[in-house]
PDB file of N, CA and C in Angstrom:
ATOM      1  N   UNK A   1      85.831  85.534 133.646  1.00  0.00           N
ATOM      2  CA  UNK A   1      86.914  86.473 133.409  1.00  0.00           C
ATOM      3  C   UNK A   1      88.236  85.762 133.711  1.00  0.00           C
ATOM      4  N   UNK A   2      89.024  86.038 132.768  1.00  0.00           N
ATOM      5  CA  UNK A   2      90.609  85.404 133.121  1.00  0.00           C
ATOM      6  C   UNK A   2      91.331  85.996 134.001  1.00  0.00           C
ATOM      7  N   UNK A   3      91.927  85.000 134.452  1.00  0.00           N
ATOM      8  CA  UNK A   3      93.073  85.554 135.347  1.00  0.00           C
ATOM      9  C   UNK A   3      93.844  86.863 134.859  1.00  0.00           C
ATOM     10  N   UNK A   4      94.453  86.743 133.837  1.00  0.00           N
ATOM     11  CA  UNK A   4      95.472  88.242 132.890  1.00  0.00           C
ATOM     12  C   UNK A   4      94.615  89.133 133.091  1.00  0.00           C
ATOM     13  N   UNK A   5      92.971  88.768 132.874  1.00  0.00           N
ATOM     14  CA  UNK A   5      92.392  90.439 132.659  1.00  0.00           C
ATOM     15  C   UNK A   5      91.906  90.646 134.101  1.00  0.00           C
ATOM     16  N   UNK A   6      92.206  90.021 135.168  1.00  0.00           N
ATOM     17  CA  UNK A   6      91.598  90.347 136.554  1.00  0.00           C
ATOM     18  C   UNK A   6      93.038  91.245 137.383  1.00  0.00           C
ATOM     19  N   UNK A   7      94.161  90.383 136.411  1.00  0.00           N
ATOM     20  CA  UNK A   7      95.216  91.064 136.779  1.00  0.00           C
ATOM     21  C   UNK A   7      95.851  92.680 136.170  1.00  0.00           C
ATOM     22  N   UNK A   8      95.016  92.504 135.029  1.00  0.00           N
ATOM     23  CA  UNK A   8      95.140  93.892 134.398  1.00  0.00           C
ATOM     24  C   UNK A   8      94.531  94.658 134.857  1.00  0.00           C
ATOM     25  N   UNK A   9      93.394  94.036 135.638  1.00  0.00           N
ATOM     26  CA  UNK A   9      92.410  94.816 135.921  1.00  0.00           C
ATOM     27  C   UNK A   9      92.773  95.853 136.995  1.00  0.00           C
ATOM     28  N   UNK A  10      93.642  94.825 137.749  1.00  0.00           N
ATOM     29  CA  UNK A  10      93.704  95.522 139.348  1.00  0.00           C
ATOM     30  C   UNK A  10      94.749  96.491 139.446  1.00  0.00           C
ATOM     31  N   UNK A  11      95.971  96.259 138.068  1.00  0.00           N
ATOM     32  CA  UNK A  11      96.787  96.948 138.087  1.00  0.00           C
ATOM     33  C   UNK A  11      95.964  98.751 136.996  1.00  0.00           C
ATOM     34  N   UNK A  12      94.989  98.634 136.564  1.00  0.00           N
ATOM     35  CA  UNK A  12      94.684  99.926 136.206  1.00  0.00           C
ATOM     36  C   UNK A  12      93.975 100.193 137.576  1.00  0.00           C
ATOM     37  N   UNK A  13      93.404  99.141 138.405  1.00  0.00           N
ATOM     38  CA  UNK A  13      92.767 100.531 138.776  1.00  0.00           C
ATOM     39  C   UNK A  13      93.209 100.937 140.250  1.00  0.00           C
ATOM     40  N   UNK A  14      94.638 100.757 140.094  1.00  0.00           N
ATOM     41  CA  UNK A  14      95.574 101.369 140.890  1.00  0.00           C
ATOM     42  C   UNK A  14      96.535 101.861 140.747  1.00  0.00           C
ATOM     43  N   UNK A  15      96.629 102.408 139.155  1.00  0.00           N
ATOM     44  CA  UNK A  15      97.207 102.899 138.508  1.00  0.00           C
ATOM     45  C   UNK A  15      98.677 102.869 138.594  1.00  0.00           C
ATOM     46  N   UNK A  16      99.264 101.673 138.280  1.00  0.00           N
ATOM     47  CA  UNK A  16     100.771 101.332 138.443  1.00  0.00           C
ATOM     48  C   UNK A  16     100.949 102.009 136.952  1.00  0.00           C
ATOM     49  N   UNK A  17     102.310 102.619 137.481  1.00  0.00           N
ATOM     50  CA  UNK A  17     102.972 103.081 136.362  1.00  0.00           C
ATOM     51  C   UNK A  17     103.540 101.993 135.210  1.00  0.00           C
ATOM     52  N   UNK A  18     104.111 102.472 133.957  1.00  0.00           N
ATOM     53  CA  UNK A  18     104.357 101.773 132.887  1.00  0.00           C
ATOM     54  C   UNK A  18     105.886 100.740 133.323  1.00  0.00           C
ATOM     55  N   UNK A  19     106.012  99.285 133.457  1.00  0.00           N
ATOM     56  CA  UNK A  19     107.467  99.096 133.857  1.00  0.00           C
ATOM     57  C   UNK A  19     108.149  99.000 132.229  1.00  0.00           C
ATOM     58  N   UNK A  20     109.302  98.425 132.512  1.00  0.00           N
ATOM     59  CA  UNK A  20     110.368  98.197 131.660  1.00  0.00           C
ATOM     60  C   UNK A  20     110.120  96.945 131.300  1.00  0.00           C
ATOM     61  N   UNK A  21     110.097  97.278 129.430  1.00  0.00           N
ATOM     62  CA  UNK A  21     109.936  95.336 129.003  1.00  0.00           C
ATOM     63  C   UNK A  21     111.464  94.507 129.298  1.00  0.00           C
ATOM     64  N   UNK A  22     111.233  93.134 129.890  1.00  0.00           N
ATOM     65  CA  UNK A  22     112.239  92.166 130.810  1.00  0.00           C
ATOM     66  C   UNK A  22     113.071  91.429 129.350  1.00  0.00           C
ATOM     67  N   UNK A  23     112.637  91.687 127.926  1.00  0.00           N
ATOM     68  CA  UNK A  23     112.962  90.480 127.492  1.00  0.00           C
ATOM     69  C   UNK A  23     114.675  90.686 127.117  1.00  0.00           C
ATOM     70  N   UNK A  24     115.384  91.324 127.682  1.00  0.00           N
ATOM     71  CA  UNK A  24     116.614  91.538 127.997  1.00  0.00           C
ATOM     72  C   UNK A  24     117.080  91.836 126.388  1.00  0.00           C
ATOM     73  N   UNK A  25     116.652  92.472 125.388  1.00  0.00           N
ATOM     74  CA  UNK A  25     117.030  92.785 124.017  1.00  0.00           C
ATOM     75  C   UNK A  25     117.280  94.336 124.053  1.00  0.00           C
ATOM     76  N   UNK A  26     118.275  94.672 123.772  1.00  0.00           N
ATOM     77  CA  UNK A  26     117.990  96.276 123.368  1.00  0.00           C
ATOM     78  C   UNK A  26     118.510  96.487 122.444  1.00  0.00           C
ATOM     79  N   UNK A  27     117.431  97.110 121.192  1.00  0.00           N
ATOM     80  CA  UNK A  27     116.575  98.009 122.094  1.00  0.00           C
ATOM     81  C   UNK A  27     115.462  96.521 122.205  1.00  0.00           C
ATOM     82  N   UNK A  28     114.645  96.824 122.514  1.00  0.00           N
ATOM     83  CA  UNK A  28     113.193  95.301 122.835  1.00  0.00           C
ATOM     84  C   UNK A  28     113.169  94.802 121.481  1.00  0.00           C
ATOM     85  N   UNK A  29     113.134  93.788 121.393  1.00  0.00           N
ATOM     86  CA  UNK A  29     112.597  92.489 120.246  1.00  0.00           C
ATOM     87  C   UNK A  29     111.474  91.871 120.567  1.00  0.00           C
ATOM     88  N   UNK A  30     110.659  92.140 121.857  1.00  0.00           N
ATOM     89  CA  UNK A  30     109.752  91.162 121.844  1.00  0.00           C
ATOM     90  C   UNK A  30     108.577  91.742 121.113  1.00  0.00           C
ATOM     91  N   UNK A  31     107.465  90.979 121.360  1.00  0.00           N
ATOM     92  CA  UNK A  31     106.456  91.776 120.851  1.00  0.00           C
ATOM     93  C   UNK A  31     105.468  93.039 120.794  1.00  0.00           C
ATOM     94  N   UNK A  32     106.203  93.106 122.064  1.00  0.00           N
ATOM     95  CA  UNK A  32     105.318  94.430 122.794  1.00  0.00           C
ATOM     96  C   UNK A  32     106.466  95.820 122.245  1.00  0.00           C
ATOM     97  N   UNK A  33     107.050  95.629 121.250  1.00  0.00           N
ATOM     98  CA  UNK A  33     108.063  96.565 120.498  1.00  0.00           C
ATOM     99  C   UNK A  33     107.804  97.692 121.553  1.00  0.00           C
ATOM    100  N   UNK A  34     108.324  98.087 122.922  1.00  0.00           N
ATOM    101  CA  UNK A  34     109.151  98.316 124.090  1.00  0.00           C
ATOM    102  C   UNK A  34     107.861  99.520 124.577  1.00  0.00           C
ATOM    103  N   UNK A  35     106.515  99.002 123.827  1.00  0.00           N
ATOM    104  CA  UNK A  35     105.437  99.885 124.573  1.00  0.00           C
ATOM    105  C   UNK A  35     104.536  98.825 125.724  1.00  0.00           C
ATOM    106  N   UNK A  36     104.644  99.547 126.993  1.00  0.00           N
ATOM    107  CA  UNK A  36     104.144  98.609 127.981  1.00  0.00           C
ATOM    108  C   UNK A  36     102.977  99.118 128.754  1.00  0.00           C
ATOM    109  N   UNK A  37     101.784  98.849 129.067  1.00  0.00           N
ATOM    110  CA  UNK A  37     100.696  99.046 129.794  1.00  0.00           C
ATOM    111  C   UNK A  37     101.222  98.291 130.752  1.00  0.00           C
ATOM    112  N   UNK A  38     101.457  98.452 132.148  1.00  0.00           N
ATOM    113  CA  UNK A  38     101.406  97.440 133.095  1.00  0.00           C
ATOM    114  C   UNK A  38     102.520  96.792 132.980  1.00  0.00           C
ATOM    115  N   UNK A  39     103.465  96.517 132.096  1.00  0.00           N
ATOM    116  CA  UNK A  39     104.476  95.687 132.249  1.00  0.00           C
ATOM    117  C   UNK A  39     104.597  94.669 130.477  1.00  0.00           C
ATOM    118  N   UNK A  40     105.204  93.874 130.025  1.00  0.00           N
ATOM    119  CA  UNK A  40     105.701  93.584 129.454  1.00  0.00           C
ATOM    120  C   UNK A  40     104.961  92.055 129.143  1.00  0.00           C
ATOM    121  N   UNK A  41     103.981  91.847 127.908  1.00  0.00           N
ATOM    122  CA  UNK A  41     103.564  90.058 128.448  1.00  0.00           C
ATOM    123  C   UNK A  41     104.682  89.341 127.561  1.00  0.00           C
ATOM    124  N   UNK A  42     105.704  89.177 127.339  1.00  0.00           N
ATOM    125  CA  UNK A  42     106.470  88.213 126.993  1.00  0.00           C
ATOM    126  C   UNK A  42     106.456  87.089 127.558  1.00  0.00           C
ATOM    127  N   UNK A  43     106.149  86.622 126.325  1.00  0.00           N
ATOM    128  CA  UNK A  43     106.433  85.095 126.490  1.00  0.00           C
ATOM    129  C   UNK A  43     104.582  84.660 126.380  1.00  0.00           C
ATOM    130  N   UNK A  44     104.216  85.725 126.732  1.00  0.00           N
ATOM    131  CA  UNK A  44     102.320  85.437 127.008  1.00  0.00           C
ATOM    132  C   UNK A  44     101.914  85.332 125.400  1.00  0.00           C
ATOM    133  N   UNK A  45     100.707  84.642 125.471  1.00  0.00           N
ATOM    134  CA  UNK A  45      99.753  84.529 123.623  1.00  0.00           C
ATOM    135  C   UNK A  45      99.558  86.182 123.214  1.00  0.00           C
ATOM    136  N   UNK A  46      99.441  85.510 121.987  1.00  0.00           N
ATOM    137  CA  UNK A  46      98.707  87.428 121.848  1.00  0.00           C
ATOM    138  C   UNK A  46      98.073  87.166 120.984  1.00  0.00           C
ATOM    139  N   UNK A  47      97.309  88.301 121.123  1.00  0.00           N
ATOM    140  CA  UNK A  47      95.515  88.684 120.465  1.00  0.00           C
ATOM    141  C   UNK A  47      95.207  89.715 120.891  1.00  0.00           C
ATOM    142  N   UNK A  48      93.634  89.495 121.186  1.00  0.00           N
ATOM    143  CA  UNK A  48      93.263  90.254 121.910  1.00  0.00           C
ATOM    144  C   UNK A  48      93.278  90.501 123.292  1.00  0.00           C
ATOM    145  N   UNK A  49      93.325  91.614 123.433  1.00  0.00           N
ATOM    146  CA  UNK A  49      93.322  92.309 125.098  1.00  0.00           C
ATOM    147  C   UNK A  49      92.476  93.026 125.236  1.00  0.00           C
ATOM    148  N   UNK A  50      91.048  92.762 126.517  1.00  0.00           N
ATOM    149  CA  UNK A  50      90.422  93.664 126.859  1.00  0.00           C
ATOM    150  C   UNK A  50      91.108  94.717 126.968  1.00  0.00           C
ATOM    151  N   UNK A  51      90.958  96.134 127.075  1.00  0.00           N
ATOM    152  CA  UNK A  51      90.926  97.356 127.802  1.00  0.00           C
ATOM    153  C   UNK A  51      90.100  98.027 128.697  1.00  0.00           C
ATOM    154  N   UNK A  52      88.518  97.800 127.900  1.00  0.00           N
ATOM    155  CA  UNK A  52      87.487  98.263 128.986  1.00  0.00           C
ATOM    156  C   UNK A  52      87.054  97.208 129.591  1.00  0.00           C
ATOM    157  N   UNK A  53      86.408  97.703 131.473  1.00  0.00           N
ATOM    158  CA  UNK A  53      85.486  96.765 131.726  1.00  0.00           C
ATOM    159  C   UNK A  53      84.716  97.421 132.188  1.00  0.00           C
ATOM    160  N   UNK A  54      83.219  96.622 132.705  1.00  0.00           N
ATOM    161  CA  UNK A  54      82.239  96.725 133.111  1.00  0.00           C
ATOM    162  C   UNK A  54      82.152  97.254 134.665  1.00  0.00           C
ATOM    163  N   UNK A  55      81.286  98.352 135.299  1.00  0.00           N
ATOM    164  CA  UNK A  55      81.543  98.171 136.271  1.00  0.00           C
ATOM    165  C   UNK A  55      81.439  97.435 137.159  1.00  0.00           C
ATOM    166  N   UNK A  56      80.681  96.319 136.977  1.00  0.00           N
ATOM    167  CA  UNK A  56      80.325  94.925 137.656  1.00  0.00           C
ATOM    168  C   UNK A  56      81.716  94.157 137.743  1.00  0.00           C
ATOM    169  N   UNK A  57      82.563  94.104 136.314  1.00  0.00           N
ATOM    170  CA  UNK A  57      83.699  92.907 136.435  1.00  0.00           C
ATOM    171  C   UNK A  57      84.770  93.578 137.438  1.00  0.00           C
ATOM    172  N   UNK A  58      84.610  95.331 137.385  1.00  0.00           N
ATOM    173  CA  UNK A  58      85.826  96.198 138.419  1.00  0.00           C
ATOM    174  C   UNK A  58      85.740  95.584 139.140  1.00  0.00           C
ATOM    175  N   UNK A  59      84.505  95.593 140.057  1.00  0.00           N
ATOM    176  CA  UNK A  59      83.902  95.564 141.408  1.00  0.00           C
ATOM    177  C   UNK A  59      84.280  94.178 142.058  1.00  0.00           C
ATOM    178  N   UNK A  60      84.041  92.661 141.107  1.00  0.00           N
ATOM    179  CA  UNK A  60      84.003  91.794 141.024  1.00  0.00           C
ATOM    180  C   UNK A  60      85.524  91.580 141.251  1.00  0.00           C
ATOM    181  N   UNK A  61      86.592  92.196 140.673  1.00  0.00           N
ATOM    182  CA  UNK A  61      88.060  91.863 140.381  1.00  0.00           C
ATOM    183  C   UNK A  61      88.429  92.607 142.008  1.00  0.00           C
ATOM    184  N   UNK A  62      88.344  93.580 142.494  1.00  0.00           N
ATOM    185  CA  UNK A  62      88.566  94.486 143.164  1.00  0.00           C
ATOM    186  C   UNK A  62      88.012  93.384 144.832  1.00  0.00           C
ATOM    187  N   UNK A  63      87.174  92.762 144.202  1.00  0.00           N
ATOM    188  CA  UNK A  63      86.525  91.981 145.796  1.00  0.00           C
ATOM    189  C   UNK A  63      87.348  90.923 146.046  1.00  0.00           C
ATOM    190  N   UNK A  64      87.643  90.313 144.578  1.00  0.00           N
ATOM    191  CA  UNK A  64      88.312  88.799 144.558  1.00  0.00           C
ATOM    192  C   UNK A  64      90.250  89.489 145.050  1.00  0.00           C
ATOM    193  N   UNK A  65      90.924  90.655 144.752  1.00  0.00           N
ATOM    194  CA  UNK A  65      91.752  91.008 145.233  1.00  0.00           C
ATOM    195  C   UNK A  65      91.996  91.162 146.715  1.00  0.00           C
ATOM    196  N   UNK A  66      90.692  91.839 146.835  1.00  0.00           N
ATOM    197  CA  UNK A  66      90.416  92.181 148.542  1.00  0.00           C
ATOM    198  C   UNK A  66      90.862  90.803 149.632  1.00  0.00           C
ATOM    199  N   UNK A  67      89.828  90.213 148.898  1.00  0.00           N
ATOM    200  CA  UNK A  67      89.814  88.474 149.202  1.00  0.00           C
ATOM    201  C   UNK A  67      91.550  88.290 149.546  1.00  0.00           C
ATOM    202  N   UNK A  68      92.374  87.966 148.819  1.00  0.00           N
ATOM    203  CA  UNK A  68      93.727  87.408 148.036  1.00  0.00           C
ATOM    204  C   UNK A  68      94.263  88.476 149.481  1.00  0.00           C
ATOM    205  N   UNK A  69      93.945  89.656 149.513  1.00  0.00           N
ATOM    206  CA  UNK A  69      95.204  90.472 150.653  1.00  0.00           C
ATOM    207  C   UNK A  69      94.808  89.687 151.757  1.00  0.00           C
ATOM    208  N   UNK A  70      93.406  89.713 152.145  1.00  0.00           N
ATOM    209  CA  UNK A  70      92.829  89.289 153.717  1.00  0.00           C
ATOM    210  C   UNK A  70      93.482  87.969 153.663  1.00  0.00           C
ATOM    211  N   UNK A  71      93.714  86.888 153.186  1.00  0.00           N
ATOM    212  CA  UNK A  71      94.477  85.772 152.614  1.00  0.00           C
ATOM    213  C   UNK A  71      95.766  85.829 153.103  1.00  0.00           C
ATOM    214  N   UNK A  72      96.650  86.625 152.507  1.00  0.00           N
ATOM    215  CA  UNK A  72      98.120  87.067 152.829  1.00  0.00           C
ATOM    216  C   UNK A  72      98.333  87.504 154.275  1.00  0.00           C
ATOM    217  N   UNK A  73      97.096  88.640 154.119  1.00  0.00           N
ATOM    218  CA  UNK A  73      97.468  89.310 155.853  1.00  0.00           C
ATOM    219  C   UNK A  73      97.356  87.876 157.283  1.00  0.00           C
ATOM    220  N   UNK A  74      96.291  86.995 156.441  1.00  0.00           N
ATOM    221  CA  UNK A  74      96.055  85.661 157.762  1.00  0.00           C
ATOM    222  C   UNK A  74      97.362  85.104 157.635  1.00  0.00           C
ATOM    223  N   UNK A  75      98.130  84.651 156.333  1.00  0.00           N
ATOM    224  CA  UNK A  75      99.269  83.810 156.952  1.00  0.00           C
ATOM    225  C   UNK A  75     100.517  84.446 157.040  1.00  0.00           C
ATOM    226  N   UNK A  76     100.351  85.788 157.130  1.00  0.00           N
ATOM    227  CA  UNK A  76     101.583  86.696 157.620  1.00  0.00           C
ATOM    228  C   UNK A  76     101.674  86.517 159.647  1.00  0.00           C
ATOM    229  N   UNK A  77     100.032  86.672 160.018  1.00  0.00           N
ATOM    230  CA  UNK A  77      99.890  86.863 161.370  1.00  0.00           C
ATOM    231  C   UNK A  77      99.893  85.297 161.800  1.00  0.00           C
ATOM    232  N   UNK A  78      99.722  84.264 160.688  1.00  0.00           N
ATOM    233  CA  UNK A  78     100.098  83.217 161.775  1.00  0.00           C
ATOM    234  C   UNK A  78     101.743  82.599 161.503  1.00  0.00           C
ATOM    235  N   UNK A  79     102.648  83.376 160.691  1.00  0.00           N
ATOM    236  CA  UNK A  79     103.769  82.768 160.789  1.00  0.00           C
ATOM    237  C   UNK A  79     104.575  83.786 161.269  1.00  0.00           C
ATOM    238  N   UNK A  80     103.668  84.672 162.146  1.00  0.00           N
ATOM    239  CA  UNK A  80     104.963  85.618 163.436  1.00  0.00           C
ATOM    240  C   UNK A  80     104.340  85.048 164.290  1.00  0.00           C
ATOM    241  N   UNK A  81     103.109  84.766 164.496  1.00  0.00           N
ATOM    242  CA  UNK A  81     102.467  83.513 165.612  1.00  0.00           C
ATOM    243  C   UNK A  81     103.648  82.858 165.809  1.00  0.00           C
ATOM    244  N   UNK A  82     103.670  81.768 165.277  1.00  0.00           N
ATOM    245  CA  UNK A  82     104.934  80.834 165.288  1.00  0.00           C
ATOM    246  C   UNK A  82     105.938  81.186 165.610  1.00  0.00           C
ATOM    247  N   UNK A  83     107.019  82.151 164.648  1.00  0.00           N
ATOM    248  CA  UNK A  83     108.193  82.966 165.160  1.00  0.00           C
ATOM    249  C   UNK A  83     108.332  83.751 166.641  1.00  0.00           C
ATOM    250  N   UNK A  84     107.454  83.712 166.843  1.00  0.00           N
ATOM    251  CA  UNK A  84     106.994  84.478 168.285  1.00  0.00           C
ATOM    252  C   UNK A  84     106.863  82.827 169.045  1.00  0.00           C
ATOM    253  N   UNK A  85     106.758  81.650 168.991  1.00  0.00           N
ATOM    254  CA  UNK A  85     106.422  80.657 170.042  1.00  0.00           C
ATOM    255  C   UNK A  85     107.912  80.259 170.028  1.00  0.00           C
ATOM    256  N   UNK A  86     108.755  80.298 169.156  1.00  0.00           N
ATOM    257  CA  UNK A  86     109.613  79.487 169.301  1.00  0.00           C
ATOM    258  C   UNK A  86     110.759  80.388 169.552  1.00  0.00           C
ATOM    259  N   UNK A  87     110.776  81.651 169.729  1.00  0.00           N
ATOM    260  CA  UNK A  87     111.806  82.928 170.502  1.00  0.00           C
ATOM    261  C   UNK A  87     111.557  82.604 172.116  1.00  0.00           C
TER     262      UNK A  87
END
């Protein structure tokens, strides 16, 4: 599974609202003629785009996210570690 659709993934199934396409034209010129799921892929290939997935690839995207926060949350707590040694 690609990265775009692990990232699409995580953003449906936390249901972020629709943003504003970035490609600074108004009204929009890009390709996504100013309808956005998730945000705007300018500048990205186009084709095809999953929509559905499996509940295996959710589950799968949803673990590898999980992963990515527990990740963030470790080097958040070791760089107030630090900020905290040198106060």
């Amino acid at each position: 599974m690609s990265k775009k659709d692990k990232k699409k993934m995580k953003e449906e199934a936390f249901n972020y609202e629709d943003e504003e396409c970035d490609c600074g034209s108004e009204p929009c010129s890009c390709s996504c003629h100013g309808h956005h799921h998730g945000g705007c892929d300018c500048g990205e290939e186009e084709g095809f785009e999953r929509q559905f997935y499996t509940r295996e690839e959710k589950i799968e995207m949803l673990e590898e996210y999980l992963k990515d926060l527990k990740a963030e949350q470790k080097g958040v707590e070791e760089a107030l570690e630090e900020l905290r040694k040198v106060s």
